[in-house]
N, C-alpha and C. Protein backbone atom coordinates (compact mmCIF):
# COMPACT_ATOMS: atom_id res chain seq x y z
N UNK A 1 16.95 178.17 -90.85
CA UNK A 1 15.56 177.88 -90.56
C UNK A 1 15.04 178.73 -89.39
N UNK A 2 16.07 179.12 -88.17
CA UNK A 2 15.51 179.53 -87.31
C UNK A 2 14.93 180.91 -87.56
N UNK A 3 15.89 181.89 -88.33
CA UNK A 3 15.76 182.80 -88.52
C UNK A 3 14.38 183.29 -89.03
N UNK A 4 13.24 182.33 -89.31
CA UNK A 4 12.12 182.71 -89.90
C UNK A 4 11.50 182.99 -88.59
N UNK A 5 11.33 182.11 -87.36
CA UNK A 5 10.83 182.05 -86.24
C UNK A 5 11.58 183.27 -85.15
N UNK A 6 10.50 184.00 -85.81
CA UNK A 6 10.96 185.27 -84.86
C UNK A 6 9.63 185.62 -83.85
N UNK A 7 9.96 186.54 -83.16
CA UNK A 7 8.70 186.47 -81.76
C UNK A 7 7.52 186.80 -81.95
N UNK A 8 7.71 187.70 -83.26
CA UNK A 8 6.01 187.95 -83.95
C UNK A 8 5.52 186.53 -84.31
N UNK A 9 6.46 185.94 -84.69
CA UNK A 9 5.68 184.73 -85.46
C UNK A 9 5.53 183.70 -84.47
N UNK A 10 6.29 183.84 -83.40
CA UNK A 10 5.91 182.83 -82.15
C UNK A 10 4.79 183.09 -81.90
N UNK A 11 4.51 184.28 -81.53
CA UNK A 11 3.08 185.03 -80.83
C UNK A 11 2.14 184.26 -81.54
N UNK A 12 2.36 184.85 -83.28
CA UNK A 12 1.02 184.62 -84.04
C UNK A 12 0.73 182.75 -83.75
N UNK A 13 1.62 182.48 -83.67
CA UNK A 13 1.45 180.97 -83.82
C UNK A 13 0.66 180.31 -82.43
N UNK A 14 1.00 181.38 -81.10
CA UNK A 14 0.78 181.08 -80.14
C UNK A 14 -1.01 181.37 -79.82
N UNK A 15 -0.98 182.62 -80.43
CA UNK A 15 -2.65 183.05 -80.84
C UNK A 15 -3.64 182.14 -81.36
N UNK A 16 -2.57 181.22 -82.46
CA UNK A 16 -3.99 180.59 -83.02
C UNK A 16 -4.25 179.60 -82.40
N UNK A 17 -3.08 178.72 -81.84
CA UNK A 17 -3.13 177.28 -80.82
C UNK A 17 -4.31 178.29 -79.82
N UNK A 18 -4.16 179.11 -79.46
CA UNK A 18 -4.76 179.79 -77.88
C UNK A 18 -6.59 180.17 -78.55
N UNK A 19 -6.80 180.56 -79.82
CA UNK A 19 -8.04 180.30 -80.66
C UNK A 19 -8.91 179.20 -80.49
N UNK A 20 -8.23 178.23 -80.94
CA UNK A 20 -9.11 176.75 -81.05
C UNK A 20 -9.22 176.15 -79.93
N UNK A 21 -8.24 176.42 -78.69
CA UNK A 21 -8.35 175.96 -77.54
C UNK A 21 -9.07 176.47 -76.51
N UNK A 22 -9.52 178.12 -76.56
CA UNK A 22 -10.21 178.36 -76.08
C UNK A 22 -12.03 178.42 -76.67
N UNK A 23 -11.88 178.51 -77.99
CA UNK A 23 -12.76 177.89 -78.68
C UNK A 23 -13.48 176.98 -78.27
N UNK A 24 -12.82 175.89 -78.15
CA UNK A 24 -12.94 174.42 -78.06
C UNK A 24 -13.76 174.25 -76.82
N UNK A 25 -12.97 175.04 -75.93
CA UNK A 25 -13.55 175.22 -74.20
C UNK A 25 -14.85 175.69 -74.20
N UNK A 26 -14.78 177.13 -75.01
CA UNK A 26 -16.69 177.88 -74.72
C UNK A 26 -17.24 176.98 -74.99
N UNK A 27 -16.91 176.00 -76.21
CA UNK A 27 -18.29 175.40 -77.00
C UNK A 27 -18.69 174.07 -76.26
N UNK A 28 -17.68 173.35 -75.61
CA UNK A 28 -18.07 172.27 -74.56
C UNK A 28 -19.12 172.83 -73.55
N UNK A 29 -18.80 173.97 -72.91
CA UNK A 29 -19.11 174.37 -71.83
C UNK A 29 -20.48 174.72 -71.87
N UNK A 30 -20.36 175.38 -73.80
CA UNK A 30 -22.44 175.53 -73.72
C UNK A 30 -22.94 174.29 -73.75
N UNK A 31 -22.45 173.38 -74.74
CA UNK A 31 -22.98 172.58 -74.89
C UNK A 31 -23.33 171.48 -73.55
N UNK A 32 -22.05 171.32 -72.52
CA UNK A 32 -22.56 170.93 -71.42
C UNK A 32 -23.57 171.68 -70.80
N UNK A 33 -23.51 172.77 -70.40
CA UNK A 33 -25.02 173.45 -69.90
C UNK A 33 -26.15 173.40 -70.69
N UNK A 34 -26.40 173.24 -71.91
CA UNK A 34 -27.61 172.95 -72.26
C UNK A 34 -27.78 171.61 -72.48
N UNK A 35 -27.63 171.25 -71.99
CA UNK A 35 -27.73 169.48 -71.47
C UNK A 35 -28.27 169.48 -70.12
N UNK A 36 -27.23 169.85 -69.09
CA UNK A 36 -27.84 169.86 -67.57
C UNK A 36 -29.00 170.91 -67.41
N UNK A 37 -29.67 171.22 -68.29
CA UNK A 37 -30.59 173.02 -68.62
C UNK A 37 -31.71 172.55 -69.21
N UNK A 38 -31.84 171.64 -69.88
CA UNK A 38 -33.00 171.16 -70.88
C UNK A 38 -34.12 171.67 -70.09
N UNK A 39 -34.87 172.23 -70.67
CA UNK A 39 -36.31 172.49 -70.43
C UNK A 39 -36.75 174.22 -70.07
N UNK A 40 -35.32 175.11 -69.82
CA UNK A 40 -35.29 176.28 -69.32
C UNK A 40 -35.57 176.87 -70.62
N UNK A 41 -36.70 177.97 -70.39
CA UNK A 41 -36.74 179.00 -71.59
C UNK A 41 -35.36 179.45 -72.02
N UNK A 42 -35.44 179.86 -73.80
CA UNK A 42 -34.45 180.17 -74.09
C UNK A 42 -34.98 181.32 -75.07
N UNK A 43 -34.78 182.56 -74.66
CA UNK A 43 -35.29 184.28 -75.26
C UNK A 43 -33.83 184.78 -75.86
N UNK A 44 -32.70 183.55 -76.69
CA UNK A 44 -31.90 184.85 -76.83
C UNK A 44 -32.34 185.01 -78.53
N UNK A 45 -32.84 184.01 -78.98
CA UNK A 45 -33.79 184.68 -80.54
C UNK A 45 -32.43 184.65 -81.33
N UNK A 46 -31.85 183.58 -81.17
CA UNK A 46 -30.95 183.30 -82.35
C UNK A 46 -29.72 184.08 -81.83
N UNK A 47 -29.03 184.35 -80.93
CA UNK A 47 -28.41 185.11 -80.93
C UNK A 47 -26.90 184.55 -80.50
N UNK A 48 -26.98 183.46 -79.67
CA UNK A 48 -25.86 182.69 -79.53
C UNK A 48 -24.99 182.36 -80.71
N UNK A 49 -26.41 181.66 -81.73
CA UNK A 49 -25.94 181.05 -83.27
C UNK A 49 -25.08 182.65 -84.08
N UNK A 50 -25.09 183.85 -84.08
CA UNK A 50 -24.91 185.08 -84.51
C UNK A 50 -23.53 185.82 -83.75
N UNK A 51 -23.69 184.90 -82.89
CA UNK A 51 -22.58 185.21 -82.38
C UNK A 51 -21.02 184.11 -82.70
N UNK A 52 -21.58 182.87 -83.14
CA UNK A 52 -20.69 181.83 -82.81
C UNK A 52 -20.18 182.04 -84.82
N UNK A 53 -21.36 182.88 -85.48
CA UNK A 53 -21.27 182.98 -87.16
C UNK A 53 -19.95 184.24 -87.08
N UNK A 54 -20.02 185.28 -86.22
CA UNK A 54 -19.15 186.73 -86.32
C UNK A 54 -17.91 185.60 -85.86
N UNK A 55 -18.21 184.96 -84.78
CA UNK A 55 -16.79 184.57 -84.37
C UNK A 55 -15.91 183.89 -86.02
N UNK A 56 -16.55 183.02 -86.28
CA UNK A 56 -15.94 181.92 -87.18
C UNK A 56 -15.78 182.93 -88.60
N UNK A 57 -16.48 184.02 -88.82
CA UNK A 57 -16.23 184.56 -90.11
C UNK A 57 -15.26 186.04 -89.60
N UNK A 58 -14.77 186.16 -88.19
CA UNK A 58 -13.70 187.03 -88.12
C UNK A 58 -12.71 186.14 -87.59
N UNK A 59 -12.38 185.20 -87.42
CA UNK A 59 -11.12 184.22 -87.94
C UNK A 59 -11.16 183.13 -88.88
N UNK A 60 -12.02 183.05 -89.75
CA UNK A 60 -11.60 182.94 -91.45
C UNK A 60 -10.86 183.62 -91.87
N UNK A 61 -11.46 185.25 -91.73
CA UNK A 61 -10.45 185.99 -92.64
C UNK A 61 -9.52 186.64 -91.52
N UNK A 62 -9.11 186.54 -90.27
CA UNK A 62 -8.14 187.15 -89.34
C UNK A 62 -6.89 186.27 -89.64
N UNK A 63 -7.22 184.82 -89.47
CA UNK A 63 -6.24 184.16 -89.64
C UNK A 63 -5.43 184.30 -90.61
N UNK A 64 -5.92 183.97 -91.77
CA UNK A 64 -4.78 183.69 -92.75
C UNK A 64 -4.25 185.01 -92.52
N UNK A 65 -5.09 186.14 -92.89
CA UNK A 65 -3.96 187.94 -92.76
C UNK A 65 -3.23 187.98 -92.08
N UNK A 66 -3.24 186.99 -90.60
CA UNK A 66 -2.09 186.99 -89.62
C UNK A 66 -0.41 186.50 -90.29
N UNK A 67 -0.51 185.81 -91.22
CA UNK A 67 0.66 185.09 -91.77
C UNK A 67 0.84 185.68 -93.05
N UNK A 68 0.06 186.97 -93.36
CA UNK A 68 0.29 187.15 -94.53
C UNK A 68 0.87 189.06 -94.41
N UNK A 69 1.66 189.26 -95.39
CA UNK A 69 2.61 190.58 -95.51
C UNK A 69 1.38 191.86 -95.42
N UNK A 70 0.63 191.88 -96.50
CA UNK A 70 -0.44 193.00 -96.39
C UNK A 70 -1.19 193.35 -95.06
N UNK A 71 -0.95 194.26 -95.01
CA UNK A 71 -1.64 195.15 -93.65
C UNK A 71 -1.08 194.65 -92.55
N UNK A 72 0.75 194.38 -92.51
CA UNK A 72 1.30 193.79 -90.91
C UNK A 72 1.54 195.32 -90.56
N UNK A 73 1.30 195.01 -89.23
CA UNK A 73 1.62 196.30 -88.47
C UNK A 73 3.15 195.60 -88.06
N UNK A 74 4.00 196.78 -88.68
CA UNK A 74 5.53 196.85 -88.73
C UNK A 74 5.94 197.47 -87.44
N UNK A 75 5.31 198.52 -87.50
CA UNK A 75 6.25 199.22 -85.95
C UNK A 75 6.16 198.40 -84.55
N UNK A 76 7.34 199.27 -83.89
CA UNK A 76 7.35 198.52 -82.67
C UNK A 76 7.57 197.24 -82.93
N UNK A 77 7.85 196.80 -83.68
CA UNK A 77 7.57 194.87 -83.93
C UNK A 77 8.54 194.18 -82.49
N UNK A 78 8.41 193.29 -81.79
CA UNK A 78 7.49 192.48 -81.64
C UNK A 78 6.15 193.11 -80.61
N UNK A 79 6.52 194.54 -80.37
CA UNK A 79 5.49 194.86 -78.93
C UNK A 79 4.04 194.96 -79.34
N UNK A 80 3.70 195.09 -80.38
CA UNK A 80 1.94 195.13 -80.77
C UNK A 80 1.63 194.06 -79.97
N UNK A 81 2.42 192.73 -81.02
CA UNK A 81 1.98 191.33 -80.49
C UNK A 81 2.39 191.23 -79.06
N UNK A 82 3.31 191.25 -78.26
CA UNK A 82 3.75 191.05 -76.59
C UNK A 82 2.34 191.77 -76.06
N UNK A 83 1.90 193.03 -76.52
CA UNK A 83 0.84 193.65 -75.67
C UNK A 83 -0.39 192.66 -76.23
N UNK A 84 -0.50 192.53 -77.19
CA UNK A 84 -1.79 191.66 -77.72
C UNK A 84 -2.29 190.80 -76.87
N UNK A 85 -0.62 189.86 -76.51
CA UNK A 85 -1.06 188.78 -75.09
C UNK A 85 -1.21 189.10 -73.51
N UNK A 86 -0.83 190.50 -73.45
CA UNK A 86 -1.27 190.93 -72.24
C UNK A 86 -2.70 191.46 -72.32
N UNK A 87 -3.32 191.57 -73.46
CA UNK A 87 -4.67 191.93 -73.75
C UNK A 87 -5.23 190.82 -73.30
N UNK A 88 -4.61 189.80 -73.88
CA UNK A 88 -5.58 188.09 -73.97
C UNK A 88 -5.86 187.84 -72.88
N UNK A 89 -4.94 188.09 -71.65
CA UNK A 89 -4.83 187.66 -70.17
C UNK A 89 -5.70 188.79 -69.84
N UNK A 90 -5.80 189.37 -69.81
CA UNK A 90 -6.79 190.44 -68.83
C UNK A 90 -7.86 190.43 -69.77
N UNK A 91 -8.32 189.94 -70.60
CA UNK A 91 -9.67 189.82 -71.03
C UNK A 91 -10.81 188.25 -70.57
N UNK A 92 -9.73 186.97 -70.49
CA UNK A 92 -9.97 185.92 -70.23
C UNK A 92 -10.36 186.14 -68.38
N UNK A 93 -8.87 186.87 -67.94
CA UNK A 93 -9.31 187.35 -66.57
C UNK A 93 -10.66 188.07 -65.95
N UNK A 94 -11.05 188.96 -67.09
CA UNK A 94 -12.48 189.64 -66.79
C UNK A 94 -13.15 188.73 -66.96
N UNK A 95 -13.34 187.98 -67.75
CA UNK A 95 -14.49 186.55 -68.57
C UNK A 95 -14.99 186.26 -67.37
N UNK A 96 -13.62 185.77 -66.72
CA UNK A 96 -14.06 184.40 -65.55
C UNK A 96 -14.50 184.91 -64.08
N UNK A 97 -13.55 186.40 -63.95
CA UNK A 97 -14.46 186.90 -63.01
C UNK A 97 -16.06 187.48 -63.26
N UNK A 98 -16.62 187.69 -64.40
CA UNK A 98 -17.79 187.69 -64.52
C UNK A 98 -18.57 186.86 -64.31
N UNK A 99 -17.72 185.34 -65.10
CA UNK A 99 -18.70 184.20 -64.68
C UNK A 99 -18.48 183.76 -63.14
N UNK A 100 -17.55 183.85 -62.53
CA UNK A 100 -17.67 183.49 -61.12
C UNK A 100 -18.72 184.27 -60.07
N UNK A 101 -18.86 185.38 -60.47
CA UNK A 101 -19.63 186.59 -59.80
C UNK A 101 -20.94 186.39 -59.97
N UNK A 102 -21.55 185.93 -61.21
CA UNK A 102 -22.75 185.47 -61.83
C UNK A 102 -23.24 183.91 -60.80
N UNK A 103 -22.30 182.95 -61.22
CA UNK A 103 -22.20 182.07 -60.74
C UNK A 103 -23.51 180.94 -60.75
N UNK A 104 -24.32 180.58 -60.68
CA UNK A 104 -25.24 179.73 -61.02
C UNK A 104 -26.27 180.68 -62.21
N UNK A 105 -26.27 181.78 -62.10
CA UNK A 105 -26.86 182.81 -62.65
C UNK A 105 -26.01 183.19 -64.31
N UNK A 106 -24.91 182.29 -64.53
CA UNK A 106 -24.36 182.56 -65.85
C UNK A 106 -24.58 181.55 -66.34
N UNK A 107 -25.57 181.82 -67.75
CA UNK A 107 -25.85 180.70 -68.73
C UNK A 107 -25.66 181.16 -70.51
N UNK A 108 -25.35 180.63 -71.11
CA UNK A 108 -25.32 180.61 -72.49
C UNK A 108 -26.25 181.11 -72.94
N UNK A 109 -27.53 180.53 -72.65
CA UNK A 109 -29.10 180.81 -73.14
C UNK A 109 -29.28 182.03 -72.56
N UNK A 110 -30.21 182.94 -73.40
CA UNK A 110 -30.47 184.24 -72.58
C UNK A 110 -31.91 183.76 -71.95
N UNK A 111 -32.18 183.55 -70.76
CA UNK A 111 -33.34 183.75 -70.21
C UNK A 111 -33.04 183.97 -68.44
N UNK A 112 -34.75 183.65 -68.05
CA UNK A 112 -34.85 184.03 -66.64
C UNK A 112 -34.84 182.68 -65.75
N UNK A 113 -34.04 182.70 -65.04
CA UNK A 113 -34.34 181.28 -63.90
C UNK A 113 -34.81 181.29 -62.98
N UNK A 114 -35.16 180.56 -62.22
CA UNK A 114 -35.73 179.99 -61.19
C UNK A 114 -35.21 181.12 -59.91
N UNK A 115 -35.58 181.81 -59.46
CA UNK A 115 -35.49 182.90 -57.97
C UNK A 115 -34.37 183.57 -58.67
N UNK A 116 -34.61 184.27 -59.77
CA UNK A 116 -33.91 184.89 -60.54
C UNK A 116 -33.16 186.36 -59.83
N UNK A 117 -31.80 186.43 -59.66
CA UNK A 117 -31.57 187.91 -58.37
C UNK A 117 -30.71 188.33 -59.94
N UNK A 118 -30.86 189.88 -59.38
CA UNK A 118 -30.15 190.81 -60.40
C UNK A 118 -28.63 191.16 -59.52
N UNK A 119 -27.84 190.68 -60.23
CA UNK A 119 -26.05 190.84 -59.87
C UNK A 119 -26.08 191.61 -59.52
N UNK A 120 -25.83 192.44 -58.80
CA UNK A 120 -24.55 194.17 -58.75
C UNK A 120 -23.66 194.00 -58.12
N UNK A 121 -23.00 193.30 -57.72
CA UNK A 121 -22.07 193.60 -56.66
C UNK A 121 -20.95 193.65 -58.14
N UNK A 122 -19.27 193.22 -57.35
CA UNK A 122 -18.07 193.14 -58.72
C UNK A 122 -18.16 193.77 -59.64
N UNK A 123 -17.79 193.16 -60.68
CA UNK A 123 -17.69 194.32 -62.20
C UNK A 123 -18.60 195.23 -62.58
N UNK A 124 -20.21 194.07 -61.64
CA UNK A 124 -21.58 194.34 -62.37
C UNK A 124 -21.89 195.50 -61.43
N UNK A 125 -21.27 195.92 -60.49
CA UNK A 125 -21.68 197.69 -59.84
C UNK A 125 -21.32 198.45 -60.66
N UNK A 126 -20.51 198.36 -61.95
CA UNK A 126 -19.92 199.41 -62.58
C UNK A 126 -20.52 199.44 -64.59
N UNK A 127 -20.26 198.08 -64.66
CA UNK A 127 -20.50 197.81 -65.95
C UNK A 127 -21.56 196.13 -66.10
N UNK A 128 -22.85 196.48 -66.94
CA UNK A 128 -23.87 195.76 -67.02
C UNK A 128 -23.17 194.13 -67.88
N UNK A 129 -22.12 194.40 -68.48
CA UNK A 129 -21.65 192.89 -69.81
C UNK A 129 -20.19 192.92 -69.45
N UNK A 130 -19.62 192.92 -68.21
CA UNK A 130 -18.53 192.23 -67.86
C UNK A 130 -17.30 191.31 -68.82
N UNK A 131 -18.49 190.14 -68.82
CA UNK A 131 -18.33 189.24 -69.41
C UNK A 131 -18.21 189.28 -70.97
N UNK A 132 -19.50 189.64 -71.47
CA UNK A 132 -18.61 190.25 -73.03
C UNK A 132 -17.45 191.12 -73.43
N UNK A 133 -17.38 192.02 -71.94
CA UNK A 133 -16.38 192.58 -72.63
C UNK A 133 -15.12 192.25 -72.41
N UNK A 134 -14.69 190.96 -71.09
CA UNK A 134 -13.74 190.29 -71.19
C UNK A 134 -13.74 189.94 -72.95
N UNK A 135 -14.42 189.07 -73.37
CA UNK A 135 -14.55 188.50 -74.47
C UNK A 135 -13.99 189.42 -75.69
N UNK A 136 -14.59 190.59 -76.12
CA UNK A 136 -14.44 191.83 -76.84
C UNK A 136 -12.55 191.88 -76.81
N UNK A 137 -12.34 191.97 -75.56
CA UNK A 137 -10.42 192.09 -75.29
C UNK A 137 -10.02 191.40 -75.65
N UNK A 138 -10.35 189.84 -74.93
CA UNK A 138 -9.60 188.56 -76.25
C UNK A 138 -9.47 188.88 -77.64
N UNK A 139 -10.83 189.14 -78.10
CA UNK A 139 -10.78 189.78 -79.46
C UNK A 139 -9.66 190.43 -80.35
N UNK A 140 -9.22 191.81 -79.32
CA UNK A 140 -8.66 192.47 -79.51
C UNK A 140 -7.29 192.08 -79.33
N UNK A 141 -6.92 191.79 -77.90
CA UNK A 141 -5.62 190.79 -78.28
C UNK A 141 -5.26 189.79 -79.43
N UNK A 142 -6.11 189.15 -79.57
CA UNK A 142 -5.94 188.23 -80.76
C UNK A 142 -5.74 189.02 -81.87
N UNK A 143 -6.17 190.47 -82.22
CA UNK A 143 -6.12 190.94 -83.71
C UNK A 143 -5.07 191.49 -83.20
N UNK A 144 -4.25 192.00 -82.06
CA UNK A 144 -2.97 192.96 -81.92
C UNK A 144 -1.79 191.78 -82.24
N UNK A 145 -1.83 190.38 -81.31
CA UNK A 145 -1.28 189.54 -81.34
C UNK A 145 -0.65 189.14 -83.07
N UNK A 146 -1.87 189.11 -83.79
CA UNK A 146 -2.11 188.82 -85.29
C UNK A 146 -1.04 189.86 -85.77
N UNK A 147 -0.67 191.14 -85.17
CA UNK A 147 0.26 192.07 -85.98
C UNK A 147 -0.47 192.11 -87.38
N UNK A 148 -1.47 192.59 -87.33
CA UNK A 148 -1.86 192.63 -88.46
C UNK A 148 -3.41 193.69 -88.65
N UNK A 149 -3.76 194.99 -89.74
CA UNK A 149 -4.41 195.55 -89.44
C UNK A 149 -6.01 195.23 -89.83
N UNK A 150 -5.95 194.47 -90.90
CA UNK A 150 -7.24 193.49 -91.28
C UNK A 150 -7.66 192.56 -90.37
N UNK A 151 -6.82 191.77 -89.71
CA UNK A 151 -6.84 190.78 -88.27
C UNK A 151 -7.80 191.66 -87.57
N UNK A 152 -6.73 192.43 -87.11
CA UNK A 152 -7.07 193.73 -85.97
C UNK A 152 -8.79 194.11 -86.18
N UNK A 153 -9.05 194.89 -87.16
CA UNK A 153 -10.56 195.26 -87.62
C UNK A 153 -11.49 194.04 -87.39
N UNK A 154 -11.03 193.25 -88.32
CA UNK A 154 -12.36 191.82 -88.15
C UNK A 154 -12.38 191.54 -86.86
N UNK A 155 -11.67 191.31 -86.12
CA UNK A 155 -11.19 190.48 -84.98
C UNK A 155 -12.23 191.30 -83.91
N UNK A 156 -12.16 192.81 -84.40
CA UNK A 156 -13.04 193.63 -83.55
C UNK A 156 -14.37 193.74 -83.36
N UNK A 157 -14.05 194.12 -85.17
CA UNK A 157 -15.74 194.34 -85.57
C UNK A 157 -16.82 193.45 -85.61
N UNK A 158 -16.69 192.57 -85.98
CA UNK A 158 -17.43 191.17 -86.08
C UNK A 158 -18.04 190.76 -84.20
N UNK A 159 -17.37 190.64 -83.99
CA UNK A 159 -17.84 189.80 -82.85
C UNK A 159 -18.52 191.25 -82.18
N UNK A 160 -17.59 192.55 -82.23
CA UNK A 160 -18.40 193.49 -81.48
C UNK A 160 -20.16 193.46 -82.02
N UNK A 161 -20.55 193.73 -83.39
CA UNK A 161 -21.67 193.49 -83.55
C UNK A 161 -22.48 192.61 -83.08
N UNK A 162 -22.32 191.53 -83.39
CA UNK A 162 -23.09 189.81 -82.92
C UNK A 162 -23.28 190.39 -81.38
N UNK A 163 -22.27 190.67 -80.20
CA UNK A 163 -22.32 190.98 -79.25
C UNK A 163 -23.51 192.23 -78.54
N UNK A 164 -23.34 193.42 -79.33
CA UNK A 164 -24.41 194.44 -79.04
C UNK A 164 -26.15 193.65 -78.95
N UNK A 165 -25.85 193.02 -80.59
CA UNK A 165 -27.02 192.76 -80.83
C UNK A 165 -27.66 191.78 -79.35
N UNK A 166 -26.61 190.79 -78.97
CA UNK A 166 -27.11 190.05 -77.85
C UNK A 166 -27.35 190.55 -76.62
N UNK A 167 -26.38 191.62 -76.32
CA UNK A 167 -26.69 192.47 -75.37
C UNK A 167 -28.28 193.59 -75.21
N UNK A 168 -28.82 193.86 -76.59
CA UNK A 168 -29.47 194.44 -76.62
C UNK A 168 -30.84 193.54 -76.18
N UNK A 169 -30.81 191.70 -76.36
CA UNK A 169 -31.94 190.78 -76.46
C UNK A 169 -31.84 190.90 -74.91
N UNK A 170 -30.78 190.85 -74.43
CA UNK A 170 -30.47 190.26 -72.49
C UNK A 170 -30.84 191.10 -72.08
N UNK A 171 -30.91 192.58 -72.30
CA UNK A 171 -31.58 193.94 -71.13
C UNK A 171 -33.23 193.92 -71.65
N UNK A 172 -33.48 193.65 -72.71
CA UNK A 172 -35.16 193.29 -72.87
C UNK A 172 -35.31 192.67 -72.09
N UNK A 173 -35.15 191.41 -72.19
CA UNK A 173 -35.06 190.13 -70.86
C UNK A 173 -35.53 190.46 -69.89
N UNK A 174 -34.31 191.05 -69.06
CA UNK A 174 -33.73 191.64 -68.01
C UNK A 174 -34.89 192.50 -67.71
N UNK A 175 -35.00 193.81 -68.65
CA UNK A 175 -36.03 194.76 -68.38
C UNK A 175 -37.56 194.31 -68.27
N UNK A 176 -37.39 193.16 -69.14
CA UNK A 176 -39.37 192.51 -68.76
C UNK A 176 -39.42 191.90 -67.07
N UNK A 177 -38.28 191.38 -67.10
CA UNK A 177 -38.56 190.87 -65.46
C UNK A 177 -38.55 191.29 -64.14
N UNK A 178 -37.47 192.74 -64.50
CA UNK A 178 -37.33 193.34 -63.18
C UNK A 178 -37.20 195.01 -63.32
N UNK A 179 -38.43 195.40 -64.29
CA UNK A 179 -38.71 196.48 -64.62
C UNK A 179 -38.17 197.54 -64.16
N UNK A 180 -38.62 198.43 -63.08
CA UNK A 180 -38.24 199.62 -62.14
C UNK A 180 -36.89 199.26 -62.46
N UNK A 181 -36.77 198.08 -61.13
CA UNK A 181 -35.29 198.08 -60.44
C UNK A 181 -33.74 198.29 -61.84
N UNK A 182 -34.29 197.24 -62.93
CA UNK A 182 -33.58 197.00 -64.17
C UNK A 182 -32.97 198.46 -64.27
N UNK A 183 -34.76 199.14 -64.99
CA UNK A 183 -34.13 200.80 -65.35
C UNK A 183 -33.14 201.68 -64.83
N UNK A 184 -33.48 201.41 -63.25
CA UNK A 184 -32.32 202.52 -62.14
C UNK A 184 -31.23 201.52 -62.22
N UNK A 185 -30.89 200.43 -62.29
CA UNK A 185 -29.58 199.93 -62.54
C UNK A 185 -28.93 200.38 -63.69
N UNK A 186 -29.68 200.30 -64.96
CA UNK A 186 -29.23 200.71 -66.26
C UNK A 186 -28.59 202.30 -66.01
N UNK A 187 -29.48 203.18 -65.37
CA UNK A 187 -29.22 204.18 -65.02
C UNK A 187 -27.88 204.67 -63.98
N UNK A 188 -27.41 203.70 -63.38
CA UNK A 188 -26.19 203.98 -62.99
C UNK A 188 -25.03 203.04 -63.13
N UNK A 189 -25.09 202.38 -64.34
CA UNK A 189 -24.44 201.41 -64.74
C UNK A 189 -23.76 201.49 -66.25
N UNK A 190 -22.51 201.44 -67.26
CA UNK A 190 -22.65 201.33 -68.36
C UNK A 190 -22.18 200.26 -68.88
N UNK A 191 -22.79 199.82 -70.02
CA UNK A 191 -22.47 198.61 -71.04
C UNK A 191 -21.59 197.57 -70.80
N UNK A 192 -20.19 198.43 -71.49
CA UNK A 192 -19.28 198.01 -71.04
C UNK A 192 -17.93 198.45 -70.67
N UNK A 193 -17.88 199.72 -70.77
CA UNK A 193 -16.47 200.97 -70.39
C UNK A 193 -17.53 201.84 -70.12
N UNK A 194 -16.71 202.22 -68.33
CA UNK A 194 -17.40 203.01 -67.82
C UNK A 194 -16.68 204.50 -68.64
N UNK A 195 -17.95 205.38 -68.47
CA UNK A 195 -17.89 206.99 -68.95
C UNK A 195 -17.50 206.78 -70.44
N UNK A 196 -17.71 205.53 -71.25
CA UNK A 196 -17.98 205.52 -72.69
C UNK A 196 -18.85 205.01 -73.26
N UNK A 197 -19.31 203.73 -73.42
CA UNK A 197 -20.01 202.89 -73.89
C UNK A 197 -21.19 202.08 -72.58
């Protein structure tokens, strides 16, 4: 029996418990803030819901491919997956230092609050979505973790889209409220990998 439980398959198994649990966490966490939030404009134009649809329809089909023979990434076996979870940790790690840095200023809803200040200091002197792109790495850990190359793609692609698109609603935002200043930030700032994206 043991012999089936090998470290790829620990990983994968460890990925999906680490899925629903961190899952479980974002979705309390909006849902508690838009509770203590009621009444704050909300400009992200559907975009949370588009994001939470990429998530759930790139682990529909990530998951099961994780347990299944077609498209496992064989080499190196178990190190795809060992690095996958060093992906997971330094992506969750960026998350939270984004949201700590943000700090009353990080909300679910895309809008403007009350003595609204524009971040720069931390991640945000370098790169404008921190925070997504912690998120983006989970991603990616989770599809390396998955040992698997269909995992891998969805795991990427999906949420990367939903993500741009939201990113693209938050610098409108952003750019209606603090015009000038926004632009010259944009201007020495990128996305989310500096000198690429």
């Amino acid at each position: 029996m043991w012999k089936y439980f090998t470290v790829s398959m620990i990983i994968r198994c460890l990925a999906v418990v680490f899925v629903y649990v961190w899952g479980a966490i974002e979705v309390f966490q909006q849902i508690k803030q838009s509770r203590q939030k009621r009444g704050q404009t909300n400009a992200d134009k559907g975009s949370l819901l588009l994001i939470y649809a990429a998530i759930f329809i790139a682990y529909g089909i990530g998951i099961p491919f994780a347990f299944l023979t077609f498209g496992r990434i064989t080499w190196g076996e178990p190190y795809p997956a060992i690095l996958g979870l060093a992906v997971i940790v330094a992506g969750v790690s960026i998350r939270f230092i984004a949201m700590r840095t943000l700090s009353r200023h990080f909300t679910y809803a895309v809008g403007i609050q009350e003595q609204h200040e524009l971040i720069e200091q931390g991640l945000y002197r370098f790169i404008r979505h921190p925070g997504y792109l912690g998120e983006l790495m989970v991603f990616l850990g989770i599809g390396l973790a998955f040992a698997n190359w269909i995992s891998l793609i969805v795991l990427c692609v999906c949420p990367f889209i939903a993500f741009r698109i939201r990113m693209n609603i938050e610098e409108k935002v952003l750019l209606d409220h603090f015009a000038a200043r926004y632009v010259e930030y944009q201007k020495r700032t990128w996305r989310l990998i500096p000198r690429l994206y």
